[in-house]
N, C-alpha and C. Protein backbone atom coordinates (compact mmCIF):
# COMPACT_ATOMS: atom_id res chain seq x y z
N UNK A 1 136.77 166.36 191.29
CA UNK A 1 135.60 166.40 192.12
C UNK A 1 134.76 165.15 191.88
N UNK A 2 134.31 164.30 192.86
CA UNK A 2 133.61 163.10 192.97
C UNK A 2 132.02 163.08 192.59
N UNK A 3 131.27 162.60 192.17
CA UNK A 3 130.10 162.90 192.27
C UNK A 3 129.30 162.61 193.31
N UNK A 4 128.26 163.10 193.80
CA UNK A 4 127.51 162.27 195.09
C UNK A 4 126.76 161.53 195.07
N UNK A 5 126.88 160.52 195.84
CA UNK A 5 126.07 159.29 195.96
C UNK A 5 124.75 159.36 195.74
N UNK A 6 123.83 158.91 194.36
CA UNK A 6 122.40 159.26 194.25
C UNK A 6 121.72 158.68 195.92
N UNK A 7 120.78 159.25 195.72
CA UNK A 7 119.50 159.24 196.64
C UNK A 7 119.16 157.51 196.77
N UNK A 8 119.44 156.87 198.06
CA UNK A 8 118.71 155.10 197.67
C UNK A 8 117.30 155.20 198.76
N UNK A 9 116.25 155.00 197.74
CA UNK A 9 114.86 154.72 198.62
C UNK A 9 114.73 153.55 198.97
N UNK A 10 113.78 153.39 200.14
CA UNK A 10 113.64 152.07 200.70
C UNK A 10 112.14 152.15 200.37
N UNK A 11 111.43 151.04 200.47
CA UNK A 11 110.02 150.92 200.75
C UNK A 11 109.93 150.44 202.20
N UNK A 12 109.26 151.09 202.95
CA UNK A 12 109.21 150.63 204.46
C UNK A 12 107.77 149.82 204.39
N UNK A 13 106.44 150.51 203.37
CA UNK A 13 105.13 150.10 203.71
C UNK A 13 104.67 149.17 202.58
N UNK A 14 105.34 148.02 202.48
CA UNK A 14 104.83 147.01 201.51
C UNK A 14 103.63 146.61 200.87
N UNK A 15 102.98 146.87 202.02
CA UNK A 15 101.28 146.68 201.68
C UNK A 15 100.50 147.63 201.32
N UNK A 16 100.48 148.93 201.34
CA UNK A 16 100.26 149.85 200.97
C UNK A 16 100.91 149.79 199.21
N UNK A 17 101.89 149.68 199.28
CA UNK A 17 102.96 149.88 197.79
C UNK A 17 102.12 148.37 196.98
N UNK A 18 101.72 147.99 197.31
CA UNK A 18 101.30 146.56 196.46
C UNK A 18 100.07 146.90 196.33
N UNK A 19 98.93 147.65 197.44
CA UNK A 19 97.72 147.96 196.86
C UNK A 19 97.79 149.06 195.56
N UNK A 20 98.93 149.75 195.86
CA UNK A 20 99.02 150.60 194.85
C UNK A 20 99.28 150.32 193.61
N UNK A 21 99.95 149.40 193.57
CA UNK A 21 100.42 148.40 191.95
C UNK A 21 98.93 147.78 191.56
N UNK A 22 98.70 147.19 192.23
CA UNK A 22 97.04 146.94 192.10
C UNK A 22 95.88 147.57 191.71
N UNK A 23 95.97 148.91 192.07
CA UNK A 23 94.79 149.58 191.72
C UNK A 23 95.31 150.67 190.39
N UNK A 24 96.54 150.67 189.85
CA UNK A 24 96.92 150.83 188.90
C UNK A 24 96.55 150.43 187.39
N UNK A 25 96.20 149.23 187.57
CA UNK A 25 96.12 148.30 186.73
C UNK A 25 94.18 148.13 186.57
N UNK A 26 93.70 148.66 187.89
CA UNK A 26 92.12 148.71 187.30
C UNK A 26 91.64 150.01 186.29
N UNK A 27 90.15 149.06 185.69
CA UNK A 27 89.78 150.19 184.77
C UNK A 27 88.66 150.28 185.04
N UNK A 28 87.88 151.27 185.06
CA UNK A 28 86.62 151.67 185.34
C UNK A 28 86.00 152.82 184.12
N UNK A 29 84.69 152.11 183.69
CA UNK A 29 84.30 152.43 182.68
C UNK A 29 82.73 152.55 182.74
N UNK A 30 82.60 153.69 182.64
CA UNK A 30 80.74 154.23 182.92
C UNK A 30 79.73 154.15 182.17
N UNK A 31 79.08 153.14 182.00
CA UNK A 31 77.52 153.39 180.61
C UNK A 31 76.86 153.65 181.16
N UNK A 32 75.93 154.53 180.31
CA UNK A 32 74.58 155.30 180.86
C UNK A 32 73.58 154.51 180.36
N UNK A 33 73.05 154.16 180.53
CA UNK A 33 71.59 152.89 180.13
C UNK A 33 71.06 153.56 179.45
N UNK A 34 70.90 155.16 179.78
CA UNK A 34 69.52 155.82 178.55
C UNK A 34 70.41 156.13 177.73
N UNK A 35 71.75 156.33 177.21
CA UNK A 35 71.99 156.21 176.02
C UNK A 35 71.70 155.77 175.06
N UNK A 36 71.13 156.43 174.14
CA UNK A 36 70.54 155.43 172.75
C UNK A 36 71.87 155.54 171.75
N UNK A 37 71.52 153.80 171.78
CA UNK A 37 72.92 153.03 170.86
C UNK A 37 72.37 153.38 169.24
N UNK A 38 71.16 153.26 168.95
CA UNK A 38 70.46 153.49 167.71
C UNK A 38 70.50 154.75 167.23
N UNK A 39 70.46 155.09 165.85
CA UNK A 39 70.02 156.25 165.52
C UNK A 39 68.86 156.78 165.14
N UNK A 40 67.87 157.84 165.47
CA UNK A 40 66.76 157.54 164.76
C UNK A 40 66.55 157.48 163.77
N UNK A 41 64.83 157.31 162.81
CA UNK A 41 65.04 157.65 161.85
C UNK A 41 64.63 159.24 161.43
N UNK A 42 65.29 159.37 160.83
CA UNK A 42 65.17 160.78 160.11
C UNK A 42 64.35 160.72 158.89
N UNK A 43 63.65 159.70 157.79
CA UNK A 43 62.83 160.04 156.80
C UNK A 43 63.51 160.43 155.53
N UNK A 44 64.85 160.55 155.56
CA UNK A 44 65.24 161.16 154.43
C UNK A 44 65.20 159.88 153.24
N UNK A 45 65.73 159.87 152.36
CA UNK A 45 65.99 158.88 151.10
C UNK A 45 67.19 158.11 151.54
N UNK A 46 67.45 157.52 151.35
CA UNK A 46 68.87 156.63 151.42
C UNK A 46 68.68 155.56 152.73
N UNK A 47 70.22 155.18 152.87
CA UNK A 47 69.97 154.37 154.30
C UNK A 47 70.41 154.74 155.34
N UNK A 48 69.56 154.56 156.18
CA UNK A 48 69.76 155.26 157.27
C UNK A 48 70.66 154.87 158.31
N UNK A 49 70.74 155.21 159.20
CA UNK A 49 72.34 155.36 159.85
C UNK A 49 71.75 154.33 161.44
N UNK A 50 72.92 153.54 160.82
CA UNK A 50 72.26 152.56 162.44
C UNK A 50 72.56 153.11 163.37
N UNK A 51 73.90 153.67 163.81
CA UNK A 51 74.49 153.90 165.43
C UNK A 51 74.15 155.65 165.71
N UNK A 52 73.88 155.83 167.09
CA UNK A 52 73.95 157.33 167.88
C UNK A 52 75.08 158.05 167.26
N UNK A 53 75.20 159.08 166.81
CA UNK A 53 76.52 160.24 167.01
C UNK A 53 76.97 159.97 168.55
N UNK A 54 76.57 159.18 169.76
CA UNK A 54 76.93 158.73 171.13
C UNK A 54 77.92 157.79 171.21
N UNK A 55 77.05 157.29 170.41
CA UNK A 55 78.13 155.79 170.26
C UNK A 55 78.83 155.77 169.42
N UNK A 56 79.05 156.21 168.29
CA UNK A 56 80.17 156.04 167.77
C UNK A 56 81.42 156.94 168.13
N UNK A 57 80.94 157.99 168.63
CA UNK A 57 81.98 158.77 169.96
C UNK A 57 83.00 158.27 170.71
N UNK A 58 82.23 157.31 171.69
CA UNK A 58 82.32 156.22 172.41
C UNK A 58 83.27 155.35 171.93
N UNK A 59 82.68 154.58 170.78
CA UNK A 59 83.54 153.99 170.09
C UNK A 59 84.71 154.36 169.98
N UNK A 60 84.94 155.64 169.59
CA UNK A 60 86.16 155.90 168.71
C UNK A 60 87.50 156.32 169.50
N UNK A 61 86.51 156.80 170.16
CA UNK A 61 87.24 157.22 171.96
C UNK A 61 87.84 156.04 172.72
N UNK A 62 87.41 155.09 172.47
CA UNK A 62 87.90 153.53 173.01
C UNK A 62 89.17 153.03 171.78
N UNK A 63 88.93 153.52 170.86
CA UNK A 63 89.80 153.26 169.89
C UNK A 63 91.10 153.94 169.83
N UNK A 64 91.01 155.68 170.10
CA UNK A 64 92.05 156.25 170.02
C UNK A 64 92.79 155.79 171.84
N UNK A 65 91.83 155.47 172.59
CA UNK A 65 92.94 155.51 173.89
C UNK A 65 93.25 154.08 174.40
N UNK A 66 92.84 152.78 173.65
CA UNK A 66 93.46 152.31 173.68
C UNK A 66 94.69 151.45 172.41
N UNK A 67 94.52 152.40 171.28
CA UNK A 67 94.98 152.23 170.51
C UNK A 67 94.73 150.99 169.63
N UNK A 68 93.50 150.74 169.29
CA UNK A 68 93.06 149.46 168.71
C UNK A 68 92.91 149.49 167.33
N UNK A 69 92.67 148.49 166.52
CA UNK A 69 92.27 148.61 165.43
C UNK A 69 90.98 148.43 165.15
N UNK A 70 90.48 149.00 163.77
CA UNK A 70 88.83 149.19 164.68
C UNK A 70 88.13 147.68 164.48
N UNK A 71 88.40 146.75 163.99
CA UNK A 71 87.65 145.66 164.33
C UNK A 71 87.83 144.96 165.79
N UNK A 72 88.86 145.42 166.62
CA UNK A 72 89.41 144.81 168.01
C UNK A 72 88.11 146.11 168.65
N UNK A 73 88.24 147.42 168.22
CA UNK A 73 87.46 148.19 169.17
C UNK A 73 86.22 147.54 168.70
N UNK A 74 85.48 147.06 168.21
CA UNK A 74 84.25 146.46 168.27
C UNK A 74 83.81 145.44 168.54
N UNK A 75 85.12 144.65 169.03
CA UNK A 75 84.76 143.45 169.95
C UNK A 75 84.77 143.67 171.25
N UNK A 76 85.88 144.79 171.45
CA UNK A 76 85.59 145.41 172.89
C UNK A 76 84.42 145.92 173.45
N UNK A 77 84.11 147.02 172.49
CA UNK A 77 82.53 147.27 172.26
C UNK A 77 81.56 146.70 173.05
N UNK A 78 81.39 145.51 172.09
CA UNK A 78 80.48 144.16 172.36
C UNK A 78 80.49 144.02 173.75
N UNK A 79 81.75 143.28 174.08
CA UNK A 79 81.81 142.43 175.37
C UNK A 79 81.52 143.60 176.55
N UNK A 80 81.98 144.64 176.19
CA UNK A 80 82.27 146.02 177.53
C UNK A 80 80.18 145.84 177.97
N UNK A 81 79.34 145.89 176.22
CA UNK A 81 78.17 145.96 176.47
C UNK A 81 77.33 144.71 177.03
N UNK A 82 78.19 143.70 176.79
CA UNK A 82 77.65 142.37 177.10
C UNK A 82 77.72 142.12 178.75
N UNK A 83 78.86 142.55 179.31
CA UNK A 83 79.09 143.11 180.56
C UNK A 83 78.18 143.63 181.29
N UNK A 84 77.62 144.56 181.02
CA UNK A 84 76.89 145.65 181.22
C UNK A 84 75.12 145.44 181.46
N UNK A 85 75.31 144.50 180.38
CA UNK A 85 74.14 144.03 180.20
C UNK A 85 72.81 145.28 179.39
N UNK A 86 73.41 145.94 178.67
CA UNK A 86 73.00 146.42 177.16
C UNK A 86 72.13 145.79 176.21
């Protein structure tokens, strides 16, 4: 018994199929302006904690999905905020 000839697709709509490769490849990424990047202070003894429980969220979340190491996620960081205008 022969096997059957797989399935051959064509692309008929080129331009469509190329916007699609295209918009694949964008990333869209949301800051909230009233996010506070700071932490407050709290008064206690010691030193106090520069960044939001927000942001370092943020951070880390940028770290696990794009798989960075964390000095690369904090240049990303930077520039994503420099962007942004932060």
């Amino acid at each position: 018994m022969s096997k059957p000839k797989p399935a051959r697709y064509r692309t008929t709509n080129w331009s469509s199929y190329n916007d699609a490769l295209r918009k694949r490849g964008s990333l869209l990424i949301w800051l909230d302006k009233e996010m506070t990047w700071h932490a407050p202070h709290e008064g206690r003894p010691g030193r106090p904690p520069v960044f939001s429980n927000a942001a370092i969220q943020f951070c880390l979340s940028l770290k696990v999905l794009f798989k960075l190491p964390l000095r690369q996620t904090a240049g990303m960081v930077a520039s994503l905020l420099r962007l942004a205008g932060l």
